[in-house]
Protein backbone atom coordinates (compact mmCIF):
# COMPACT_ATOMS: atom_id res chain seq x y z
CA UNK A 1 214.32 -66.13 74.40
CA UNK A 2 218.03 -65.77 73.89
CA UNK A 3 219.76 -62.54 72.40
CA UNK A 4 222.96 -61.49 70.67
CA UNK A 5 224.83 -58.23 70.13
CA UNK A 6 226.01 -57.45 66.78
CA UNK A 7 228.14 -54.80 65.92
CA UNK A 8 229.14 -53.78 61.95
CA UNK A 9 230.93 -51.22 60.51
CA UNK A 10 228.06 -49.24 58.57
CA UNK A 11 229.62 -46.33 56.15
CA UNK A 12 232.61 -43.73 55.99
CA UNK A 13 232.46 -40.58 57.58
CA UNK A 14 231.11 -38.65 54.40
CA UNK A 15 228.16 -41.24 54.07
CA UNK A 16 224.92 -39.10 54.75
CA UNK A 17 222.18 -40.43 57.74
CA UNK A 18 219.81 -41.40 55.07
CA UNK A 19 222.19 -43.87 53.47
CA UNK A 20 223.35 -44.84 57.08
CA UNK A 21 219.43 -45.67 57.05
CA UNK A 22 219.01 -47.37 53.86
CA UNK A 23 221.99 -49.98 54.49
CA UNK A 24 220.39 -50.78 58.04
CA UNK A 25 217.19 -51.46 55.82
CA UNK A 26 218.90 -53.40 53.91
CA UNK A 27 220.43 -55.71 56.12
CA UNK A 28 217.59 -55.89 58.20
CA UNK A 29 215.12 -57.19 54.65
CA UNK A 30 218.53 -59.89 53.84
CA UNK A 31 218.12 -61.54 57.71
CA UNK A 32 214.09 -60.97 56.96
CA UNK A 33 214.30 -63.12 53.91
CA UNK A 34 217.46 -65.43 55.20
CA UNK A 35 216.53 -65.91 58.24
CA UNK A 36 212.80 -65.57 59.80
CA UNK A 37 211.81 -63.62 62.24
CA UNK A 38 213.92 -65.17 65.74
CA UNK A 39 216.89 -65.76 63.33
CA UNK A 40 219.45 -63.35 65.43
CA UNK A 41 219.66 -60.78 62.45
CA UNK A 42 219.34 -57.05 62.14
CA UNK A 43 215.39 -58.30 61.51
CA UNK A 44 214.61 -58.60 65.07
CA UNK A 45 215.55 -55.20 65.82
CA UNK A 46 212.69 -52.26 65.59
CA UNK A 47 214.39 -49.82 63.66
CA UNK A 48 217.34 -47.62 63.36
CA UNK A 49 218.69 -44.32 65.02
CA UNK A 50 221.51 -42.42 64.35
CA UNK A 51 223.01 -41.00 68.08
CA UNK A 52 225.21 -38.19 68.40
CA UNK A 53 228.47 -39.93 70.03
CA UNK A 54 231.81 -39.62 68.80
CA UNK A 55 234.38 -42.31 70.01
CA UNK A 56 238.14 -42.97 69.36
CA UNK A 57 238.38 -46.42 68.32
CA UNK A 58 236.38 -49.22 67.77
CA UNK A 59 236.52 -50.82 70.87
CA UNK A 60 235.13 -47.80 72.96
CA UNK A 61 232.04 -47.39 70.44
CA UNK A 62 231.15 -51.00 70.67
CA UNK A 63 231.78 -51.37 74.46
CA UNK A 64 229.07 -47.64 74.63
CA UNK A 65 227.08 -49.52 71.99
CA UNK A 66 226.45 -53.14 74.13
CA UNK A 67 226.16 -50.98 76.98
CA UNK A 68 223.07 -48.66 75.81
CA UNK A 69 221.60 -50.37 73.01
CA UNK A 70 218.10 -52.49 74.16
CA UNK A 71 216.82 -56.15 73.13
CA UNK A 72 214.17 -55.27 70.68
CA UNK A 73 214.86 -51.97 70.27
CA UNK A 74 216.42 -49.84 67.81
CA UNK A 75 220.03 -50.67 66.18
CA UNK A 76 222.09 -47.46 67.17
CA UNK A 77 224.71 -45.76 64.97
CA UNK A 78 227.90 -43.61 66.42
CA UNK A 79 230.84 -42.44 64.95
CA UNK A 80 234.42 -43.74 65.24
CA UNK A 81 236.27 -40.37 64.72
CA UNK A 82 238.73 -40.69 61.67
CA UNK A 83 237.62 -44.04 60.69
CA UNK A 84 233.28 -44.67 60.07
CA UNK A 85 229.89 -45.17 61.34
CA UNK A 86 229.26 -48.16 63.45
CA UNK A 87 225.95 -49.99 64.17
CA UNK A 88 225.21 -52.04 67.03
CA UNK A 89 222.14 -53.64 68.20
CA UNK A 90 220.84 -56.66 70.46
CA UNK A 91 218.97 -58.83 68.45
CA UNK A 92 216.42 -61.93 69.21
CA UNK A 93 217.04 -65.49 69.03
C-alpha cells in the first residue's frame, strides 16, 4: 500500500494545543466522510501530537516533519517561530 506526506499550516502562534487538536479532528472526520478509509487524508493517520520543536522557516519544519513522522502513525505538530503551527503526517493510500 502506497503513502503520501502531507504537510498544512495548522494555527497561529497564540492558538492553544487543544484547538491545534480539534482542527486535526476535524480534518481527519472531512477525509473520513470524503474520502474512506485508504483515501490519502489526515483519516489514515492514528492521531495527533503536538512535539516540542521550534524551526525557522517552513522548509526546515517540513523537511524534520517527513523525516520523523511514521506511516500510520500520529500527524505531528511543530512550530515555525514567528509565523504558526505546522502539521505533517504520512498518510495511507
Amino acid at each position: 500500500m502506497g503513502a503520501n506526506f502531507g504537510f498544512t499550516r495548522l494555527g497561529d502562534l497564540d492558538t492553544p494545543p487543544l484547538e491545534l487538536k480539534d482542527k486535526f479532528w476535524e480534518l481527519y472526520n472531512y477525509d473520513e466522510i470524503d474520502g474512506g478509509e485508504y483515501s490519502g487524508g489526515w483519516n489514515t493517520l492514528a492521531g495527533v501530537e503536538i512535539v516540542d520543536k521550534q524551526f525557522e522557516t517552513t522548509e526546515e519544519a517540513r523537511e524534520w516533519l517527513e523525516n520523523n513522522c511514521k506511516k500510520w502513525s500520529d500527524a505531528l505538530v511543530v512550530e515555525v517561530i514567528d509565523d504558526g503551527f505546522y502539521m505533517g503526517g504520512i498518510r495511507a493510500e
